[in-house]
N, C-alpha and C. Protein backbone atom coordinates (compact mmCIF):
# COMPACT_ATOMS: atom_id res chain seq x y z
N UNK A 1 144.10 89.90 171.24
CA UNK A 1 143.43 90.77 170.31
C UNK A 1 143.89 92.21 170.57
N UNK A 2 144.09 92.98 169.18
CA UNK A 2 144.31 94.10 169.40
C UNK A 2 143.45 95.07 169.24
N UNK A 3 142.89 96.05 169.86
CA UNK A 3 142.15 97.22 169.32
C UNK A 3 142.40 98.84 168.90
N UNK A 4 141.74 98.79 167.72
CA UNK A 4 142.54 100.27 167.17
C UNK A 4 140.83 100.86 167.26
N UNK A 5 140.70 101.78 168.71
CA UNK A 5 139.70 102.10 169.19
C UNK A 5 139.72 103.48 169.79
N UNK A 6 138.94 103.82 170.32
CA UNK A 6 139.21 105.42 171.00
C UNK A 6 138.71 104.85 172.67
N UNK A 7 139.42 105.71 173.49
CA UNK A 7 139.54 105.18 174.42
C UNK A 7 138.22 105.61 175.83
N UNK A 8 137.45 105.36 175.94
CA UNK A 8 135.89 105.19 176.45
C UNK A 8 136.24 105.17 178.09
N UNK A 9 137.10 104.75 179.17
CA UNK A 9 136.79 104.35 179.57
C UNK A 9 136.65 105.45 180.54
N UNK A 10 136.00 105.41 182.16
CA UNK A 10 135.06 106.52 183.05
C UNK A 10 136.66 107.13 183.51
N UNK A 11 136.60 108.25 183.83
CA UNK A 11 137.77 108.98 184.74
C UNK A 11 137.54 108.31 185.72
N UNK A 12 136.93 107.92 186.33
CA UNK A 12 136.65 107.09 187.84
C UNK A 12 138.24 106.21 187.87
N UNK A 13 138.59 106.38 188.81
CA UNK A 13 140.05 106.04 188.95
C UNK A 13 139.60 103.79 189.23
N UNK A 14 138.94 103.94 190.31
CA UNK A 14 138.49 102.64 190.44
C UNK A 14 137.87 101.73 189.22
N UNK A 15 136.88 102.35 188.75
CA UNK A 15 136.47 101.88 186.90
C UNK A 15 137.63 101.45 186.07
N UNK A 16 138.58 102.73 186.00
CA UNK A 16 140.26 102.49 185.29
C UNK A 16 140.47 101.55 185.56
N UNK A 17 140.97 101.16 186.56
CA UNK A 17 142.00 100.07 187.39
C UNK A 17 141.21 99.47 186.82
N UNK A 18 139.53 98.76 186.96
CA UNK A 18 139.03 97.37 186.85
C UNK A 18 139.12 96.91 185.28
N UNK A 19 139.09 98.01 184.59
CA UNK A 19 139.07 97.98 182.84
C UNK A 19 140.49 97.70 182.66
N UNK A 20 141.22 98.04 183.09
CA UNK A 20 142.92 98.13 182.74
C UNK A 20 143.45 96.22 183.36
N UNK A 21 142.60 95.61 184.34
CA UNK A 21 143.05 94.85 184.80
C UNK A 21 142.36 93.75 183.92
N UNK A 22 140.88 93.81 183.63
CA UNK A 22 140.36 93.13 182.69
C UNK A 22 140.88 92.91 181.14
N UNK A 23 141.40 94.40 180.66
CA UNK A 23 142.23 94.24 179.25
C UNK A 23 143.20 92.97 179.54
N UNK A 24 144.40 93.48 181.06
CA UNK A 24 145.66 92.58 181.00
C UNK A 24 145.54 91.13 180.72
N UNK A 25 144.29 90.63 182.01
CA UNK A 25 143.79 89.19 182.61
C UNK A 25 143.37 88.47 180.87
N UNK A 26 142.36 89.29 179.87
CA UNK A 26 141.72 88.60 179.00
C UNK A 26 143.12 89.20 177.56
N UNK A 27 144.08 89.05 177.88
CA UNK A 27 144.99 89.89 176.61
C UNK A 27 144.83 90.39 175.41
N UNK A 28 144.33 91.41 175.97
CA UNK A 28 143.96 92.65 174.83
C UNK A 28 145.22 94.05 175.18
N UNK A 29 144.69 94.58 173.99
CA UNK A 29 145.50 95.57 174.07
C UNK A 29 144.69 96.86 173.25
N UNK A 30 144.83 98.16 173.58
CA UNK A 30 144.25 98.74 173.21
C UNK A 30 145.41 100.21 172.45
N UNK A 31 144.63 100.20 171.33
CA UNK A 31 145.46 101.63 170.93
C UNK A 31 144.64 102.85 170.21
N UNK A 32 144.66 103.74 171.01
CA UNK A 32 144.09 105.12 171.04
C UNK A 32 144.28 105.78 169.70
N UNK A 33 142.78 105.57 168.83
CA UNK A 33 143.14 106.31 167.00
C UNK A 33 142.97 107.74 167.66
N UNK A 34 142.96 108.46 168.64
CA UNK A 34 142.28 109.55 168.99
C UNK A 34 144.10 109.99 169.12
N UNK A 35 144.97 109.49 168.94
CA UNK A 35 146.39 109.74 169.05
C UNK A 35 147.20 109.16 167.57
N UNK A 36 146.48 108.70 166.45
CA UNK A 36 147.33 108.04 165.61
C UNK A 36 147.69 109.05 164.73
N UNK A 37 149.14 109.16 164.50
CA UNK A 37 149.98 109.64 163.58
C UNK A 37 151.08 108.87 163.24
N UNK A 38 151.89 109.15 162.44
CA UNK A 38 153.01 108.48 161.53
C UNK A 38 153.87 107.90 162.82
N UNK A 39 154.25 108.68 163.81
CA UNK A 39 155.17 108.48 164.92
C UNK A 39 154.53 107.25 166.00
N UNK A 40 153.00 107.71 166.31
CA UNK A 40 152.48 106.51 166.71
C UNK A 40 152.43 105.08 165.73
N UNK A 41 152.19 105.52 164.98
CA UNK A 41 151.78 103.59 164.55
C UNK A 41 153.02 102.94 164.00
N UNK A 42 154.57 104.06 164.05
CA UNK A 42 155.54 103.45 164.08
C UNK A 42 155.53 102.48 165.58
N UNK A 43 155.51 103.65 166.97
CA UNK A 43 155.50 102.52 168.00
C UNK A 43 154.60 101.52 168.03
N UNK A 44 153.48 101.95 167.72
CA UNK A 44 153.25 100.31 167.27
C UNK A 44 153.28 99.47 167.03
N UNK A 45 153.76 99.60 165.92
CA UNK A 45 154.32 98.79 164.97
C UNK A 45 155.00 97.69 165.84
N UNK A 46 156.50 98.43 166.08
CA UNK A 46 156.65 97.72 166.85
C UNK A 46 156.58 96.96 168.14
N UNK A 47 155.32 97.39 168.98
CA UNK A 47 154.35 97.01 170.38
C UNK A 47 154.02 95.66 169.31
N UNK A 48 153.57 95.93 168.67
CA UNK A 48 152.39 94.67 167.93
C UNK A 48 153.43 93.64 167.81
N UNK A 49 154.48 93.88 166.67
CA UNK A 49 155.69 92.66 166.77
C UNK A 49 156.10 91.79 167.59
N UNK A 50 156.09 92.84 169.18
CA UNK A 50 156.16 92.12 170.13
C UNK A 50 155.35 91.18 170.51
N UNK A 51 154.11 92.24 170.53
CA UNK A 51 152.91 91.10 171.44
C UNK A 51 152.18 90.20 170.65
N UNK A 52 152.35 90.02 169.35
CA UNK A 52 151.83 89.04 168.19
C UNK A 52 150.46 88.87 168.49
N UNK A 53 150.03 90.06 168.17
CA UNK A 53 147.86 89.79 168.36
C UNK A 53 147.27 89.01 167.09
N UNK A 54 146.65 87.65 167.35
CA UNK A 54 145.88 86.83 166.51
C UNK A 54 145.07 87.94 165.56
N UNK A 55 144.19 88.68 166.13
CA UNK A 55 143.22 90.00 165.36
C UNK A 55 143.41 91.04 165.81
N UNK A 56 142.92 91.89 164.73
CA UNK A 56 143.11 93.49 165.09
C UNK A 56 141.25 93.83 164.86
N UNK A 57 141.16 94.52 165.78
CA UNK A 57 139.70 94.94 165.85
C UNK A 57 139.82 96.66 166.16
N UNK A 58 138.81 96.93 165.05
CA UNK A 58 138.69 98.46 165.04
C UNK A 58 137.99 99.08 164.30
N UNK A 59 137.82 100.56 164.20
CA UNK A 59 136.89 101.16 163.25
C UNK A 59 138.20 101.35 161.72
N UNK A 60 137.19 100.38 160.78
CA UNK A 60 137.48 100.47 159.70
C UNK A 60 138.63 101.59 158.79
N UNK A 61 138.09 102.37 159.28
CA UNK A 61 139.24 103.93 158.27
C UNK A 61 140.50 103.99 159.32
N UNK A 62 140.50 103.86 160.57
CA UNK A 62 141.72 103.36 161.37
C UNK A 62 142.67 101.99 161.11
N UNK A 63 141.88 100.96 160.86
CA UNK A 63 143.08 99.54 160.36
C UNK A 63 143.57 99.70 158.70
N UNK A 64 142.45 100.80 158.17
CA UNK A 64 142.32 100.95 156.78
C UNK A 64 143.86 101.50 156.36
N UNK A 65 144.26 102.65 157.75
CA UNK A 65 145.26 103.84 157.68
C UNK A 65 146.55 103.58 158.11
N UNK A 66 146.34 101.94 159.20
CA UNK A 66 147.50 101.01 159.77
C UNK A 66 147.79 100.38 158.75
N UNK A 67 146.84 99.88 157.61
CA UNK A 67 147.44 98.91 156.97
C UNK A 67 148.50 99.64 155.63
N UNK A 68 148.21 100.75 155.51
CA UNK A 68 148.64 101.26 154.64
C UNK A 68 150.15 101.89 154.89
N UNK A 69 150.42 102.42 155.90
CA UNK A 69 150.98 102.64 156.71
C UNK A 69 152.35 101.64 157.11
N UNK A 70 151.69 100.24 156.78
CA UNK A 70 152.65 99.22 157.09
C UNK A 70 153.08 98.69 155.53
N UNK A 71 152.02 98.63 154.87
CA UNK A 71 152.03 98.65 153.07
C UNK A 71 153.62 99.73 153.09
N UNK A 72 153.73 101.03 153.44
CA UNK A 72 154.54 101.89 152.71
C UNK A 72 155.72 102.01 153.33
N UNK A 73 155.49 101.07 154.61
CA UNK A 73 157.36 100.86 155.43
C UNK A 73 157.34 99.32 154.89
N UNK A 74 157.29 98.21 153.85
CA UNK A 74 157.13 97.53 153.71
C UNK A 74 157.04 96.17 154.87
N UNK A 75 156.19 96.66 156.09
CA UNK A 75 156.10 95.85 157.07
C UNK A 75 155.05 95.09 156.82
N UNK A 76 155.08 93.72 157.88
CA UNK A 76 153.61 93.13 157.96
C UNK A 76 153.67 92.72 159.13
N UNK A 77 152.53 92.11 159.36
CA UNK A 77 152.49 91.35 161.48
C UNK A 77 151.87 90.02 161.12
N UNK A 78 153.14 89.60 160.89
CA UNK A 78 152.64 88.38 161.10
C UNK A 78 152.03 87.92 162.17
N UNK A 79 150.91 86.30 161.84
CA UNK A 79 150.42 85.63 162.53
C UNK A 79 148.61 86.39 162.73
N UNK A 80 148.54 87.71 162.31
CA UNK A 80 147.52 88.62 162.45
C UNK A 80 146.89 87.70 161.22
N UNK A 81 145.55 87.55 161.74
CA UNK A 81 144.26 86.83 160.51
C UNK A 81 143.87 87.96 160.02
């Protein structure tokens, strides 16, 4: 699963590590709308291709702005429900 989320987690360096190790272990992936522009959700784009996420989970006006985004480079991701 992918998430198009803002990124929450404690400066606590130890917290990091345990959240960062939990994303890897349960395969998620997370991407920071608190950074999305044209240049980001190009790398995306292609991150996602790679890692073929079943769902994308996120706040609405963010997948709203990916999808469109992929609408106008005529891309899609496959395998995404």
């Amino acid at each position: 699963m992918a998430w198009l989320w803002r990124e929450y987690w404690s400066p606590d360096r130890k917290t990091r590590l345990a959240k960062h190790i939990n994303w890897w272990i349960t395969r998620r992936r997370l991407y920071n709308v608190l950074e999305m522009s044209a240049a980001t959700m190009d790398r995306w784009t292609q991150d996602l291709h790679a890692y073929q996420p079943r769902f994308l989970f996120g706040f609405p006006s963010a997948l709203a702005h990916l999808a469109r985004h992929l609408a106008a480079k005529g891309t899609e991701l496959p395998g995404v429900r």
